[in-house]
Protein backbone atom coordinates (compact mmCIF):
# COMPACT_ATOMS: atom_id res chain seq x y z
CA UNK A 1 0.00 0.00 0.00
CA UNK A 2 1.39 3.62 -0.66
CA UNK A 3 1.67 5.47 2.40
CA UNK A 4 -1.63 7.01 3.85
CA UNK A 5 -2.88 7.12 7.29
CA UNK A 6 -6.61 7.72 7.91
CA UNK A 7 -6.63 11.20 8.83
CA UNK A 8 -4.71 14.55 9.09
CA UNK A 9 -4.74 14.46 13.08
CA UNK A 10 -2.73 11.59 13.00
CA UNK A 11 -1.56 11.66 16.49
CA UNK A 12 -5.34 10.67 17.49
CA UNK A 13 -4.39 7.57 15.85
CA UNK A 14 -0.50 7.12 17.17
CA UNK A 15 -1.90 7.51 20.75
CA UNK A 16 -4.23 4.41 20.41
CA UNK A 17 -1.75 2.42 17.73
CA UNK A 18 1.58 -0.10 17.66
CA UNK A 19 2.89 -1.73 14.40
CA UNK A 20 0.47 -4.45 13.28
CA UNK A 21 -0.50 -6.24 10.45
CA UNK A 22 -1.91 -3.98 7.70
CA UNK A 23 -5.80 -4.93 6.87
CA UNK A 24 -6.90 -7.55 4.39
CA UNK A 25 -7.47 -5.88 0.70
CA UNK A 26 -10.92 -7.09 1.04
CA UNK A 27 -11.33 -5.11 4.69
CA UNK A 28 -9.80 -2.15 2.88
CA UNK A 29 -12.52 -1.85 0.30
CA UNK A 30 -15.22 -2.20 2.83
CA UNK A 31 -14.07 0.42 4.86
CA UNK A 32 -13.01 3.06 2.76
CA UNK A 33 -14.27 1.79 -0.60
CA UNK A 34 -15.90 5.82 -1.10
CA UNK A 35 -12.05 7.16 -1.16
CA UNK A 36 -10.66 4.03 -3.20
CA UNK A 37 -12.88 4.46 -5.69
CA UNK A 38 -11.94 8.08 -5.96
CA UNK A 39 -8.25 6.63 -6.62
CA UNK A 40 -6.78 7.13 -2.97
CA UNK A 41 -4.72 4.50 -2.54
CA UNK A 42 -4.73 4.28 1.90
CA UNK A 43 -2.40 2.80 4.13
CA UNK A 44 -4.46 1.19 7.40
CA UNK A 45 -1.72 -0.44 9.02
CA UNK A 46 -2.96 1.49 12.09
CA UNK A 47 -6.01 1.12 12.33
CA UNK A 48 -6.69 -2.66 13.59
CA UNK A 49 -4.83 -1.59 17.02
CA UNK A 50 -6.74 2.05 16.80
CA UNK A 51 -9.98 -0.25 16.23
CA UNK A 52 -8.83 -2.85 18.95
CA UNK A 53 -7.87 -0.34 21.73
CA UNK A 54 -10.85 1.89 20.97
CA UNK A 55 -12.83 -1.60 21.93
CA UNK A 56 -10.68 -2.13 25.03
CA UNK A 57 -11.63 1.11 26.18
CA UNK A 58 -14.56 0.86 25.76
CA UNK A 59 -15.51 -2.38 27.27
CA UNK A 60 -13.51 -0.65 30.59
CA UNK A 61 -15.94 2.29 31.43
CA UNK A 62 -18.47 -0.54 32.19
CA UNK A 63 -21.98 0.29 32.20
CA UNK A 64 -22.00 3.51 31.30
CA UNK A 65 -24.33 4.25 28.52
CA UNK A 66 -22.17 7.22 27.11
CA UNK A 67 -18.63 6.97 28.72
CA UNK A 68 -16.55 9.95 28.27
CA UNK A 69 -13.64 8.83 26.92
CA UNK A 70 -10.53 11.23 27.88
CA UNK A 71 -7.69 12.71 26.06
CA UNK A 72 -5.21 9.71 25.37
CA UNK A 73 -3.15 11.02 28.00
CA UNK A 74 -2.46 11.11 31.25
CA UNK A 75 -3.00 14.67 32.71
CA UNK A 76 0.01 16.69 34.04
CA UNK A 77 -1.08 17.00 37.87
CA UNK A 78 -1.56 21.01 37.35
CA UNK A 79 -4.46 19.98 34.84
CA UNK A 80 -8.20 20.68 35.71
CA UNK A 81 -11.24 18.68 34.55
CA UNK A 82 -12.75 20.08 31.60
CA UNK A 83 -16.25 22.04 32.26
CA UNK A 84 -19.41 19.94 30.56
CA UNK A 85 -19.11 20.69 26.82
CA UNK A 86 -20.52 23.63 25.67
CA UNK A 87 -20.16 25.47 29.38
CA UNK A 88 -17.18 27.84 30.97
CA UNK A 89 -14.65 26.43 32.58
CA UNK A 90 -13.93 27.09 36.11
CA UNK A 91 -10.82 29.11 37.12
CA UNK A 92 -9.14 26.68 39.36
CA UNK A 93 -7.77 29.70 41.25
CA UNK A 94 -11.46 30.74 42.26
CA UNK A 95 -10.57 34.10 40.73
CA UNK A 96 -8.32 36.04 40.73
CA UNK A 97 -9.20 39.68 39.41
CA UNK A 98 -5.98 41.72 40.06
CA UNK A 99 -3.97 39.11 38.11
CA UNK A 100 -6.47 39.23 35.25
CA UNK A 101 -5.62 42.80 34.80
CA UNK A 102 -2.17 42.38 34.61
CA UNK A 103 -2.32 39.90 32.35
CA UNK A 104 -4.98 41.79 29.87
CA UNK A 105 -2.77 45.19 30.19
CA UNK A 106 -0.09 42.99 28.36
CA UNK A 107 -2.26 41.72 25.91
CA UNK A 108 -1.26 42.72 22.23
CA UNK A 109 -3.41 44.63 19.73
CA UNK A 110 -2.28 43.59 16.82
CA UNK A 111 -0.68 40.85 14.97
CA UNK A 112 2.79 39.02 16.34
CA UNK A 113 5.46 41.23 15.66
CA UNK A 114 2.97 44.61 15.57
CA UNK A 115 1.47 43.36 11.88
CA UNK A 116 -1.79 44.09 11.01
CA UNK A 117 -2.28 41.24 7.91
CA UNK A 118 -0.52 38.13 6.69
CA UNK A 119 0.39 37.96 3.35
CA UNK A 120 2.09 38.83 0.95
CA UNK A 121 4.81 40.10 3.72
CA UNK A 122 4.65 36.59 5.84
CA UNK A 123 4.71 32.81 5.42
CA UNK A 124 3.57 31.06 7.91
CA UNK A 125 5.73 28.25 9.70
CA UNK A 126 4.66 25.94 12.25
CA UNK A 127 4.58 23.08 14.39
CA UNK A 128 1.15 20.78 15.39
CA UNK A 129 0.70 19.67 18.82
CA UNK A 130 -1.08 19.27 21.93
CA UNK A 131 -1.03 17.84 25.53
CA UNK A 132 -0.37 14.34 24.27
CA UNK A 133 3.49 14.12 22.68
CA UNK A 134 1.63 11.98 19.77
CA UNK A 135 -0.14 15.09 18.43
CA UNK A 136 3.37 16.49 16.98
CA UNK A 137 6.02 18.42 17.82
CA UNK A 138 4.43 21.22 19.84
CA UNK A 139 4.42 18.73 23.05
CA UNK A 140 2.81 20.82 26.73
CA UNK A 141 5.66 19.11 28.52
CA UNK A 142 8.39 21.17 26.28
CA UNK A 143 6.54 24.62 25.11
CA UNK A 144 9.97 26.63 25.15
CA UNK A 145 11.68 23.66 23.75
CA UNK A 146 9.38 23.09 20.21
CA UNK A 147 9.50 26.57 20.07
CA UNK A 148 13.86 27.00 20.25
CA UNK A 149 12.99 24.17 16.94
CA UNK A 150 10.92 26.26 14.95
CA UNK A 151 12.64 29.38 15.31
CA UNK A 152 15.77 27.57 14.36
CA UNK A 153 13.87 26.55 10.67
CA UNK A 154 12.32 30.01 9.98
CA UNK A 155 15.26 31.49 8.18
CA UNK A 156 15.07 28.84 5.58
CA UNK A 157 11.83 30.27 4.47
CA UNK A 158 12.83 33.93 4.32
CA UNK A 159 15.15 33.08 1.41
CA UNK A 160 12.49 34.55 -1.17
CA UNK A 161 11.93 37.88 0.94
CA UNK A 162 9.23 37.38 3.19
CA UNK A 163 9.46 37.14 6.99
CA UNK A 164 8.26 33.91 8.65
CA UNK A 165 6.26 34.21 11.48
CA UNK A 166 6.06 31.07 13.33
CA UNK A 167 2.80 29.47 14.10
CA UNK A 168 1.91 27.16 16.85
CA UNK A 169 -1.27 24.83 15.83
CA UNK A 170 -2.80 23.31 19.05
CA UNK A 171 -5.74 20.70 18.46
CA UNK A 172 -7.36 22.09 21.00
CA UNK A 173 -11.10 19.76 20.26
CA UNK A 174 -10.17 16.44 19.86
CA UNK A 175 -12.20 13.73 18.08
CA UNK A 176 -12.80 10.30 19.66
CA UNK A 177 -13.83 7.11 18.73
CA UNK A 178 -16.39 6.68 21.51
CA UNK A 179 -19.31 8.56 22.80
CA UNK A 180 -18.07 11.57 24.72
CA UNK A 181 -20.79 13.57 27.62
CA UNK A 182 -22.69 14.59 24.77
CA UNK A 183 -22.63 12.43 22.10
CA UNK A 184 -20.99 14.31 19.90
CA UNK A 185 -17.46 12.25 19.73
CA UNK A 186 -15.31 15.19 20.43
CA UNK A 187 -13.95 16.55 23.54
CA UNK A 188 -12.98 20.46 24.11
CA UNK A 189 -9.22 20.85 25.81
CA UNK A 190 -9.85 23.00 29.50
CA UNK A 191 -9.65 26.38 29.39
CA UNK A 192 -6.09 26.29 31.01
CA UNK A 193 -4.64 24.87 28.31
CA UNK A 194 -5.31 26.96 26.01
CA UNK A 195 -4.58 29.74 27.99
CA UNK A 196 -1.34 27.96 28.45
CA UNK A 197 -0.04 27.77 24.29
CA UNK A 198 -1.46 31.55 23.74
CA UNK A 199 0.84 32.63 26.66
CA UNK A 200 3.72 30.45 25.32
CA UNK A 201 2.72 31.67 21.92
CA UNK A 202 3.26 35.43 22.31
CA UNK A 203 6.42 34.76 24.87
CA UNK A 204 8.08 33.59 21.45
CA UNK A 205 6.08 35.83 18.96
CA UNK A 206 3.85 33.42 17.42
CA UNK A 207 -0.01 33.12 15.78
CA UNK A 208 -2.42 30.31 17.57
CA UNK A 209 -4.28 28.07 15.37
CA UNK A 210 -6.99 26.17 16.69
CA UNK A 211 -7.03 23.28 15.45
CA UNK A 212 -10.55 21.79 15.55
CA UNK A 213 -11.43 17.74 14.99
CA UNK A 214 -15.05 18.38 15.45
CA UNK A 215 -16.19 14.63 15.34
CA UNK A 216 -20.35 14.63 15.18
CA UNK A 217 -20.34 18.49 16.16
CA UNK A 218 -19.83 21.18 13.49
CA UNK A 219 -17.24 23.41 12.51
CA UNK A 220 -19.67 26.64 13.25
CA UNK A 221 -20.83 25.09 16.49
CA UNK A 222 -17.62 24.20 17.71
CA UNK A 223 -15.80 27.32 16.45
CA UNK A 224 -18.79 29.43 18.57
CA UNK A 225 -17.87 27.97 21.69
CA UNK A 226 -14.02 29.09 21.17
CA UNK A 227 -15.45 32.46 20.38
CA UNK A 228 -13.54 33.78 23.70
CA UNK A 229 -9.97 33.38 21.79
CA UNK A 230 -11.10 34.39 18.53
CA UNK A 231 -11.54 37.66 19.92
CA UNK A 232 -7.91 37.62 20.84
CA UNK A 233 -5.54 39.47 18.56
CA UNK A 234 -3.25 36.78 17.96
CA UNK A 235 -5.36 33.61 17.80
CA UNK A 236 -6.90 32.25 14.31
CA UNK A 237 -8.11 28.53 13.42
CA UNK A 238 -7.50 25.04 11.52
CA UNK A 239 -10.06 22.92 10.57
CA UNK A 240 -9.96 19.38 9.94
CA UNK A 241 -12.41 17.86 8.12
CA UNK A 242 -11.45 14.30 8.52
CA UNK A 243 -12.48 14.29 11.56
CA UNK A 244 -16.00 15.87 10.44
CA UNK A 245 -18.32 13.03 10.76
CA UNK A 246 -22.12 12.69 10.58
CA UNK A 247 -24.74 10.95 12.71
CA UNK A 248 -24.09 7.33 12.81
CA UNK A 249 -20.15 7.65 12.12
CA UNK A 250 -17.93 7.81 14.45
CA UNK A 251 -13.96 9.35 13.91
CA UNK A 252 -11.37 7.00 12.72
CA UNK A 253 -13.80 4.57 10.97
CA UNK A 254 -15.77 6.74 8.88
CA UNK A 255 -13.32 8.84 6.52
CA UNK A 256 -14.95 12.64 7.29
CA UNK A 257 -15.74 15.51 5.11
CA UNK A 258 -17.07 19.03 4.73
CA UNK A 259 -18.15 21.11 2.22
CA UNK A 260 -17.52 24.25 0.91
CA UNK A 261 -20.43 25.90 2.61
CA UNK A 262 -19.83 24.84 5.51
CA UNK A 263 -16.48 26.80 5.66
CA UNK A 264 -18.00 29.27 4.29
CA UNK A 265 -20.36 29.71 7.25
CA UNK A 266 -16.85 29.45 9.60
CA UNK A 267 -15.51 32.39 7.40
CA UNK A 268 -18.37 34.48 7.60
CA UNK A 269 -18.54 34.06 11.12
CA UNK A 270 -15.29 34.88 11.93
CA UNK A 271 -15.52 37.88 9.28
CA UNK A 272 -17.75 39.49 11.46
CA UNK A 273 -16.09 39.10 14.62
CA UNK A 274 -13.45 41.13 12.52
CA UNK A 275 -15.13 43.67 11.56
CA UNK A 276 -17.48 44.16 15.22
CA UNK A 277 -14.23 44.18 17.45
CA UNK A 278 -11.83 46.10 14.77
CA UNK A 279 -9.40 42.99 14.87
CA UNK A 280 -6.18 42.30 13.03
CA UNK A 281 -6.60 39.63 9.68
CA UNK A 282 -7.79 36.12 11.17
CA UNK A 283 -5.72 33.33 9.65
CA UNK A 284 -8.51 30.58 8.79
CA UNK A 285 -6.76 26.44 7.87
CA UNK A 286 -8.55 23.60 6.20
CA UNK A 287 -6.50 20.76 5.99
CA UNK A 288 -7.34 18.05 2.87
CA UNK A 289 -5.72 15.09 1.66
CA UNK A 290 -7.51 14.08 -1.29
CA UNK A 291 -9.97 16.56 -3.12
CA UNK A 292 -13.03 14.05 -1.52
CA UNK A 293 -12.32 15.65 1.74
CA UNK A 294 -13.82 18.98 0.79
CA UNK A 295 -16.98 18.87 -1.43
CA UNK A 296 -17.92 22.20 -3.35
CA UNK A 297 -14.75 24.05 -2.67
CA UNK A 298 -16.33 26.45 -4.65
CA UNK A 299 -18.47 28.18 -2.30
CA UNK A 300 -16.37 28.92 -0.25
CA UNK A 301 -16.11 32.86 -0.62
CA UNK A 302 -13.56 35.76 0.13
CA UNK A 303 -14.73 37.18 3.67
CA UNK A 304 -13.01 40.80 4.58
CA UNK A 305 -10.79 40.51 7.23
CA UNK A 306 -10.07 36.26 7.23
CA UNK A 307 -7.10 35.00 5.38
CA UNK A 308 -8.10 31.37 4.21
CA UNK A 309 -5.26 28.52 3.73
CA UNK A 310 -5.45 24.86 2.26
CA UNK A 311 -2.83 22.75 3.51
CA UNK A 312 -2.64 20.24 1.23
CA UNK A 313 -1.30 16.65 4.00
CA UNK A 314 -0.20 13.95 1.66
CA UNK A 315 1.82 11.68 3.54
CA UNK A 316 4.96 9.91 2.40
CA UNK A 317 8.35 10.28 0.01
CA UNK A 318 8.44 13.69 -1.78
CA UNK A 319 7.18 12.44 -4.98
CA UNK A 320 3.89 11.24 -3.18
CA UNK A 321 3.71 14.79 -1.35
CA UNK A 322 4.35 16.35 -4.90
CA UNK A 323 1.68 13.86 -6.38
CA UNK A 324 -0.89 14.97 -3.73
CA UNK A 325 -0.21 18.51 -4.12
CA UNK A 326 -0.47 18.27 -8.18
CA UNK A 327 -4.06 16.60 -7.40
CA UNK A 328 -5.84 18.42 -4.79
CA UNK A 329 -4.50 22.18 -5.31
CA UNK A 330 -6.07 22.62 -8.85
CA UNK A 331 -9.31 23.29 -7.19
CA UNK A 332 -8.41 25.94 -5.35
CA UNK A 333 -10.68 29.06 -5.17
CA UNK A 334 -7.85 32.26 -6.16
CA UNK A 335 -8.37 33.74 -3.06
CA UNK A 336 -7.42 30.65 -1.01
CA UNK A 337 -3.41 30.79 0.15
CA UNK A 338 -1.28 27.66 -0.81
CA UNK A 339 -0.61 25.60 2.68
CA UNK A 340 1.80 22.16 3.03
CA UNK A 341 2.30 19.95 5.79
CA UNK A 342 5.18 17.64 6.69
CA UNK A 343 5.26 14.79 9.05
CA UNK A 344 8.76 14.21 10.80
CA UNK A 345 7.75 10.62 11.44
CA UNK A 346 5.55 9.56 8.92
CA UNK A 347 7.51 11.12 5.90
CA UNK A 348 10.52 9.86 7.21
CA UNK A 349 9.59 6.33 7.01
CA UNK A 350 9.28 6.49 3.37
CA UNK A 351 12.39 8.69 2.89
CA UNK A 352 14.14 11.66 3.25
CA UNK A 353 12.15 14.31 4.83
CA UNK A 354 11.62 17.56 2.15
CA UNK A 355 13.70 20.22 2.94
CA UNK A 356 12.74 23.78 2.82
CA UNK A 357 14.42 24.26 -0.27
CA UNK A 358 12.17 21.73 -1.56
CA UNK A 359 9.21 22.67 -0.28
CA UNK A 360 9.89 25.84 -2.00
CA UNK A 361 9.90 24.21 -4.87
CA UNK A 362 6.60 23.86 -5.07
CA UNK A 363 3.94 25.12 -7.57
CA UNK A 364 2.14 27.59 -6.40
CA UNK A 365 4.50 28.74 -3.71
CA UNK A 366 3.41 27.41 -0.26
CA UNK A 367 2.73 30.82 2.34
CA UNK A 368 1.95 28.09 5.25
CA UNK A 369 4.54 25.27 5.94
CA UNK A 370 3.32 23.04 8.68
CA UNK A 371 5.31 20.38 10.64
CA UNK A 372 3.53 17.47 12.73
């Protein structure tokens, strides 16, 4: 099998996997015979022991009718239980108003860096992550660490003029492949943490990207409760439409979509938080892997004030990235920015990881170069 693995969050799927024996051809086509037949040619070798564990797990919360099933983590001690979806969180510290002052007379206005839009100036550089080391690079445990990487790779994609300004994409709802509180397969991380990258974010002058696996929920719904950062200066979103399953599915079996509409909707959303709380440009990511992944790119529209990115994730040597690329960027709308992702460990089995020189290679030129 070429080198695929089911879905751009793919450290949902390393927390729950080991090596294992890939799936029978015949499994294969019953699984994901919608994206084989659209010539995607997937790689499953993970997901018997995603499949297997997701059973084990669920067989140990017992009884419960809708078990809640956690982060695959284990929780640093400082971490609070998430609030019921959909609700505030607590602050752990039972308030704390003189603090909160300080800490909102130092927040920015603008942009990192004092800018007031993205492009053309910028291309965006950054590293995927979250509070389990199997979501990428940007691990909790190592903040200041991830982010000494990153700035050490941003020169190599100034060489055509522009200034990279690093980003820092935290999944910050996270799909699961069992019933969650409500039903909706998809947990939201605690307000703390996300408190936690922003901080760590502007301490080393980088954008936040939420990165949103919205499982049965919806992009607009989900993006609505996260409201309270997008009215931050500094803080923008990724969508992942893998992960975007409907009633009946659930994430990691059923290969998710969106449409074209529906990030529309996001877009025009956001667009008006713009434009009501005279914000800097919001940077808006959809990540796709095959053009299946996003039906009716079409109508999507322009939206003043939100900068919208495809990052294209093929996964595997560079002329199976290029081969992606070639297939899915052709449908992009012109006012959609050129995005590419790279996967240290999944590339790398397959070959050489691309270098930045490579990347650049690229046709159109990528403005946002993610790393998982």
């Amino acid at each position: 099998m070429n080198p695929r693995l089911i879905g751009p969050g793919r450290g949902f799927q390393r927390a729950f996997s080991a090596p294992a024996t890939p799936l029978s051809s015949e499994a294969e086509v019953a699984l994901f015979a919608p994206i084989q037949a659209d010539s995607l040619l997937m790689d499953t070798r993970h997901l018997v022991p995603f499949v297997v564990t997701c059973a084990v797990l669920a067989a140990a919360c017992g009884s419960d009718p809708d078990p809640v099933v956690d982060q695959p983590h284990e929780p640093s001690p400082n971490t609070t239980e998430s609030a019921p979806e959909g609700e505030p969180n607590p602050d752990p510290d039972g308030g704390a108003d003189a603090e909160a002052e300080s800490d909102a007379a130092e927040e920015p206005s603008t942009l990192p860096g004092g800018a007031e839009s993205i492009f053309p100036e910028h291309r965006l550089v950054g590293f995927s992550g979250g509070r389990s080391p199997a979501f990428g690079r940007l691990d909790a445990d190592d903040l200041d660490g991830a982010a000494d990487a990153l700035d050490e790779m941003l020169a190599d994609y100034e060489v055509d003029g522009r200034t990279a300004l690093p980003v820092y994409e935290l999944i910050a709802v996270i799909a699961h492949n069992s019933a969650t509180s409500s039903g909706l397969y998809r947990t939201i991380e605690p307000d703390e943490v996300i408190e936690d990258y922003l901080r760590a974010a502007r301490e080393h002058g980088a954008l936040l990207l939420l990165n949103i696996q919205p499982g049965r929920s919806s992009f607009l719904d989900d993006v609505e409760l996260l409201e309270e950062w997008l009215l931050e200066p500094d803080v923008g979103l990724a969508l992942d439409p893998e992960w975007a399953v409907g009633d009946g599915e659930v994430p990691g079996r059923t290969y998710g979509s969106t449409t074209g509409e529906e990030l529309d909707d996001v877009a025009a959303y956001v667009s008006d938080l713009v434009a009501e709380h005279d914000l800097p440009e919001k940077v808006i990511v959809f990540h796709q892997v095959h053009p299946s992944v996003v039906r009716d790119e079409a109508d999507l529209g322009d939206h003043p004030g939100v900068v919208l990115v495809k990052s294209v994730d093929g996964i595997g040597a560079q002329a199976d990235k290029e081969a992606t690329w070639d297939r899915i960027v052709p449908s992009t709308p012109d006012h959609v920015h050129a995005g590419f992702k790279l996967f240290f460990e999944e590339d790398a089995r397959h070959g050489p990881l691309m270098t930045p020189e490579q990347v650049l290679a690229l046709d159109p030129l990528p403005e946002y170069v993610l790393y998982e």
